[in-house]
C-alpha atoms as a PDB file:
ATOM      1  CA  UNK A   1    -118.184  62.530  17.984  1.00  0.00           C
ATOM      2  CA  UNK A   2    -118.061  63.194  14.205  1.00  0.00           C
ATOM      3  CA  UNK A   3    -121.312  62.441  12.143  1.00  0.00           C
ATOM      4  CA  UNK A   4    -120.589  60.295   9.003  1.00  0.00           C
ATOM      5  CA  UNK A   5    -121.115  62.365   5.813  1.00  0.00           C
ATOM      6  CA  UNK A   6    -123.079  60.522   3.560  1.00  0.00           C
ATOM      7  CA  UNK A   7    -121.953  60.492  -0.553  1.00  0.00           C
ATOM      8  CA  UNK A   8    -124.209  62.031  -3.196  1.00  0.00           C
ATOM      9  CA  UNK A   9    -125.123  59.639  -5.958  1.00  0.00           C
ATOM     10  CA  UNK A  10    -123.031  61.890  -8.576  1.00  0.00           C
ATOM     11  CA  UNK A  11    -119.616  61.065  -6.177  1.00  0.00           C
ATOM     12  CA  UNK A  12    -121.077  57.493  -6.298  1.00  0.00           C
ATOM     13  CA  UNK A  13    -121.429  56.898  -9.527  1.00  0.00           C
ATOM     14  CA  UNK A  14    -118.399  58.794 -11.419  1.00  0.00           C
ATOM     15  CA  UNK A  15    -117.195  57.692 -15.063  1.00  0.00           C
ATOM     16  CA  UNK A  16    -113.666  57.640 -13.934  1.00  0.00           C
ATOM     17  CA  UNK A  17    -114.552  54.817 -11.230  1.00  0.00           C
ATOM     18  CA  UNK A  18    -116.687  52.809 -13.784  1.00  0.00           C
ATOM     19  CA  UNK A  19    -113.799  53.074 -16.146  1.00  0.00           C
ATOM     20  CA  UNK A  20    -111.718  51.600 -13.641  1.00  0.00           C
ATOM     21  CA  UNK A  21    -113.797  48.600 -13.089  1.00  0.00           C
ATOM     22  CA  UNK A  22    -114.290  47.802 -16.310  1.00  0.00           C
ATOM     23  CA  UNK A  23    -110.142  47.852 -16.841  1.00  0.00           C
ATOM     24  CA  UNK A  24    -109.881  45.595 -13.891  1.00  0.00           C
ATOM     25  CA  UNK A  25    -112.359  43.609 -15.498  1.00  0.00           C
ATOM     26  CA  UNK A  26    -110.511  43.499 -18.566  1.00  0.00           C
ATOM     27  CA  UNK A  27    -106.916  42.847 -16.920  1.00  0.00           C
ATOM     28  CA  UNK A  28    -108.453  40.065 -15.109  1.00  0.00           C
ATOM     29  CA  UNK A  29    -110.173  38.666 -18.132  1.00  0.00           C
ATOM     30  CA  UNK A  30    -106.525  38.299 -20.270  1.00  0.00           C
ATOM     31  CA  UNK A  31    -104.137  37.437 -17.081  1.00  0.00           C
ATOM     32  CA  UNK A  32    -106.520  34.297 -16.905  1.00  0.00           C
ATOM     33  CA  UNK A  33    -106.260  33.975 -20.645  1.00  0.00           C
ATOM     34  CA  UNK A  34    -102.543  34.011 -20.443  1.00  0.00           C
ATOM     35  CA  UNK A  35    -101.999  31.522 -17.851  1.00  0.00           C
ATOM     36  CA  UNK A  36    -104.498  29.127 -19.110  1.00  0.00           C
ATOM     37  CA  UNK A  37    -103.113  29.294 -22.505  1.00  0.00           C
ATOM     38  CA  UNK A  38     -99.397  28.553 -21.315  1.00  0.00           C
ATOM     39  CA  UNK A  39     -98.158  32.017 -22.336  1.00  0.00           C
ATOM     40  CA  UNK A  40     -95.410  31.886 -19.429  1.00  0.00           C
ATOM     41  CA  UNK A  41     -94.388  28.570 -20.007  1.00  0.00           C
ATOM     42  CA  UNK A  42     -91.143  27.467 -22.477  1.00  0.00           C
ATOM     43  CA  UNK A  43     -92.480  24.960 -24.919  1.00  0.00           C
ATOM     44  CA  UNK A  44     -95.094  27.951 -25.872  1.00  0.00           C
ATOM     45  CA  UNK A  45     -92.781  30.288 -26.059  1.00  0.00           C
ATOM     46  CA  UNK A  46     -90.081  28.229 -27.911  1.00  0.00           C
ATOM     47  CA  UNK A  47     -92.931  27.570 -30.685  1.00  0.00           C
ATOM     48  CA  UNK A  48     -93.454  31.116 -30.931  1.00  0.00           C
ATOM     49  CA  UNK A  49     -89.730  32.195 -31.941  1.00  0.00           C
ATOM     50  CA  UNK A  50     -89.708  29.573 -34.148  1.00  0.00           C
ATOM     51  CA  UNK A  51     -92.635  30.236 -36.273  1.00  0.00           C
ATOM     52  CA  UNK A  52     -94.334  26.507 -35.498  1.00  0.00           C
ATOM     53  CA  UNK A  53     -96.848  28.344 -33.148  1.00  0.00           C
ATOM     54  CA  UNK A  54    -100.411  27.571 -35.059  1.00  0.00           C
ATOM     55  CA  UNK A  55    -103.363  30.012 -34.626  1.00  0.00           C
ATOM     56  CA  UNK A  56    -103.780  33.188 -32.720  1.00  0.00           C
ATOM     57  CA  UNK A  57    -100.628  33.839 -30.443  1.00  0.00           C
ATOM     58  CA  UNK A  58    -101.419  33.617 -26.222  1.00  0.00           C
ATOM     59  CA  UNK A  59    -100.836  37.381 -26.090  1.00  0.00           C
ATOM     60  CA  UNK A  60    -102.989  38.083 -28.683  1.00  0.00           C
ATOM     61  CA  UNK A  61    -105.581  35.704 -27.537  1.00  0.00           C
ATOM     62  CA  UNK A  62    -105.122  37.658 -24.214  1.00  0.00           C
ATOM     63  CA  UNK A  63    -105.707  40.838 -26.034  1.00  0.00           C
ATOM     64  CA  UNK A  64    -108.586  39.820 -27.392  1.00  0.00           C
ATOM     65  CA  UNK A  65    -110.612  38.706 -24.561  1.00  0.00           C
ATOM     66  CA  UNK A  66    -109.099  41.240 -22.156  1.00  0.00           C
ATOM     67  CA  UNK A  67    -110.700  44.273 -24.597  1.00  0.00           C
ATOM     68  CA  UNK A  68    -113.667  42.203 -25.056  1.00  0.00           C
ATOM     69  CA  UNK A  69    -114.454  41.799 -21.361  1.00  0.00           C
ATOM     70  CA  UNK A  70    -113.786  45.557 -20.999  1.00  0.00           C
ATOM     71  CA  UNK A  71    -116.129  46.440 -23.826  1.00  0.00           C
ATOM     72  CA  UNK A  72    -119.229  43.862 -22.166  1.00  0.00           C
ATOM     73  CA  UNK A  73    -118.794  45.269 -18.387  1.00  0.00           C
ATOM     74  CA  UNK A  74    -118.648  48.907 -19.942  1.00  0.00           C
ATOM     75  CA  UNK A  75    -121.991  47.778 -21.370  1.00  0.00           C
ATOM     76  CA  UNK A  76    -123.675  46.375 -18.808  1.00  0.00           C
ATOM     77  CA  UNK A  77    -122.501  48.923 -16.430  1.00  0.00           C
ATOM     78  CA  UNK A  78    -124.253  51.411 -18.597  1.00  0.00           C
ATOM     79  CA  UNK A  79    -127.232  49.558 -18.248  1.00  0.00           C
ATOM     80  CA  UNK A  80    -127.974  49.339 -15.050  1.00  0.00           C
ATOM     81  CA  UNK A  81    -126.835  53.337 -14.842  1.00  0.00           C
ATOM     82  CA  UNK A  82    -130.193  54.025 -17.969  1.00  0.00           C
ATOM     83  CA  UNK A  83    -132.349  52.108 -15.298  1.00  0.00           C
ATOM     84  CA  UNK A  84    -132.541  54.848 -12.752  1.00  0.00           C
ATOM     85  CA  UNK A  85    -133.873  58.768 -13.525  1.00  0.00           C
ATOM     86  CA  UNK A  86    -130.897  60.724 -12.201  1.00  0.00           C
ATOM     87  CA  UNK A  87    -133.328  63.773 -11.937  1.00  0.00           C
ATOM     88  CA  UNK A  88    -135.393  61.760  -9.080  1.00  0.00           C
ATOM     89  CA  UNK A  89    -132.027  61.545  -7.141  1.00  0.00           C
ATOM     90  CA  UNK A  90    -130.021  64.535  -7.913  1.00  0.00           C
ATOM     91  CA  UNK A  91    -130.034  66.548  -4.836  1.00  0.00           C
ATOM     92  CA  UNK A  92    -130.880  63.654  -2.378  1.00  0.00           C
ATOM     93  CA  UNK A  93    -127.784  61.301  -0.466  1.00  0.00           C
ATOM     94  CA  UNK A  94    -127.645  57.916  -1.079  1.00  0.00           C
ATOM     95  CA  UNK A  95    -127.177  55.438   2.225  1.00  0.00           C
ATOM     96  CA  UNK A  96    -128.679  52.016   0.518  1.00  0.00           C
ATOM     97  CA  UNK A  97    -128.994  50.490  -3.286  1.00  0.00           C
ATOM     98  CA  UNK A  98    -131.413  53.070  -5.670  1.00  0.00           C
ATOM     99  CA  UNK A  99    -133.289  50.238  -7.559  1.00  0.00           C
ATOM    100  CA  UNK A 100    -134.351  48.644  -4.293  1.00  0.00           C
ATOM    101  CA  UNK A 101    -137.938  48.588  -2.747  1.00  0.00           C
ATOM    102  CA  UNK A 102    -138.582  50.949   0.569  1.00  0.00           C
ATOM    103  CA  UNK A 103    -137.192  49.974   3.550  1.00  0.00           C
ATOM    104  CA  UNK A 104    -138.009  47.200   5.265  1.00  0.00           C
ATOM    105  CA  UNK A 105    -138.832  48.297   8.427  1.00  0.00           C
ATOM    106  CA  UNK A 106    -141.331  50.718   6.608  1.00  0.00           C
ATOM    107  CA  UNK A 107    -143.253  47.288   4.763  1.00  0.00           C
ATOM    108  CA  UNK A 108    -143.073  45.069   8.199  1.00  0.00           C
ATOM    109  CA  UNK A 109    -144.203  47.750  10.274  1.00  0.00           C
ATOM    110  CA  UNK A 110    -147.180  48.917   7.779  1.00  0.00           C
ATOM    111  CA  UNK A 111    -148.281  44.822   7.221  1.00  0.00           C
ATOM    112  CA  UNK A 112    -148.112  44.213  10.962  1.00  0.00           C
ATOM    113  CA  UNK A 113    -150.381  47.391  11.683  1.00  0.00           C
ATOM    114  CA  UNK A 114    -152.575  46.785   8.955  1.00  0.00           C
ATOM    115  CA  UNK A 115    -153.270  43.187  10.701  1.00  0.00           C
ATOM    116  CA  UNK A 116    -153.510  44.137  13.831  1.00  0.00           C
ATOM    117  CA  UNK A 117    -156.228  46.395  13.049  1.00  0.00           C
ATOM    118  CA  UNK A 118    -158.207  43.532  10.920  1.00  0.00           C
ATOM    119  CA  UNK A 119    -157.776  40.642  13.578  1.00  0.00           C
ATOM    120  CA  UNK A 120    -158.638  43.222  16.248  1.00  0.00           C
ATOM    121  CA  UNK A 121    -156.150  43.052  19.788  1.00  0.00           C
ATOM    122  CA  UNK A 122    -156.978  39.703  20.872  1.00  0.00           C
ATOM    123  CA  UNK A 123    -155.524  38.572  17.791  1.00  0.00           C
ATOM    124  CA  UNK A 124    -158.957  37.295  16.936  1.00  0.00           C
ATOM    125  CA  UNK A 125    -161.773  38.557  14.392  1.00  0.00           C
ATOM    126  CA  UNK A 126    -162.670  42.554  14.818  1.00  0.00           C
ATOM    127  CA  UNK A 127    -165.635  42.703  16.243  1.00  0.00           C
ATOM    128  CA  UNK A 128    -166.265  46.128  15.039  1.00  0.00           C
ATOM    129  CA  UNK A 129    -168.880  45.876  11.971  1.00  0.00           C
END
């Protein structure tokens, strides 16, 4: 049938996506705002228009932590991106996470053989000095 092509780590990892995420971070972050703060509801909005409305406005509150959530997963994004050497993975393709260990099959199989070879085939001490 058709092979699966697997994705580079430069059409993983593009600006435009992490931009994205961080905006949906950010939308998420003041539409929450908003509805905990009553900025739909009429007695809000009534106080508003009539200038009895103390402190910083829903919407603006919304603003606020909407551009501030953007601005901290923008951040922390690029953070985790500074961990890893690009160079290291530039020409290779990606199938699993970059900052984790080998594979596990590799580690369990390597560990199993390395007992096996201590504890001798019975399972019990080598007898090999």
């Amino acid at each position: 049938m058709s092979e699966e092509k697997k994705s580079t780590r430069r059409e993983l990892l593009r600006p435009l996506h992490l931009l994205g995420i961080a905006l949906a971070a950010g939308v998420f972050a003041a539409v929450v705002t908003l509805v905990t703060t009553g900025a739909f509801t009429a007695r809000v909005n009534n106080a508003i228009a009539t200038g009895t409305y103390q402190g910083l406005t829903p919407i603006g509150l919304g603003l606020v932590i909407g551009g501030g959530a953007f601005i901290v997963t923008l951040l922390i994004m690029s953070m985790l991106i500074l961990a890893v050497d690009p160079r290291q993975y530039e020409d290779k393709t990606m199938d699993r996470p970059v900052l984790y260990d080998g594979e596990p099959d590799e580690q369990t199989g390597a560990a199993a053989s390395d007992d096996v070879q201590q504890k001798g085939p019975a399972g019990g001490e080598s007898t090999a000095s």
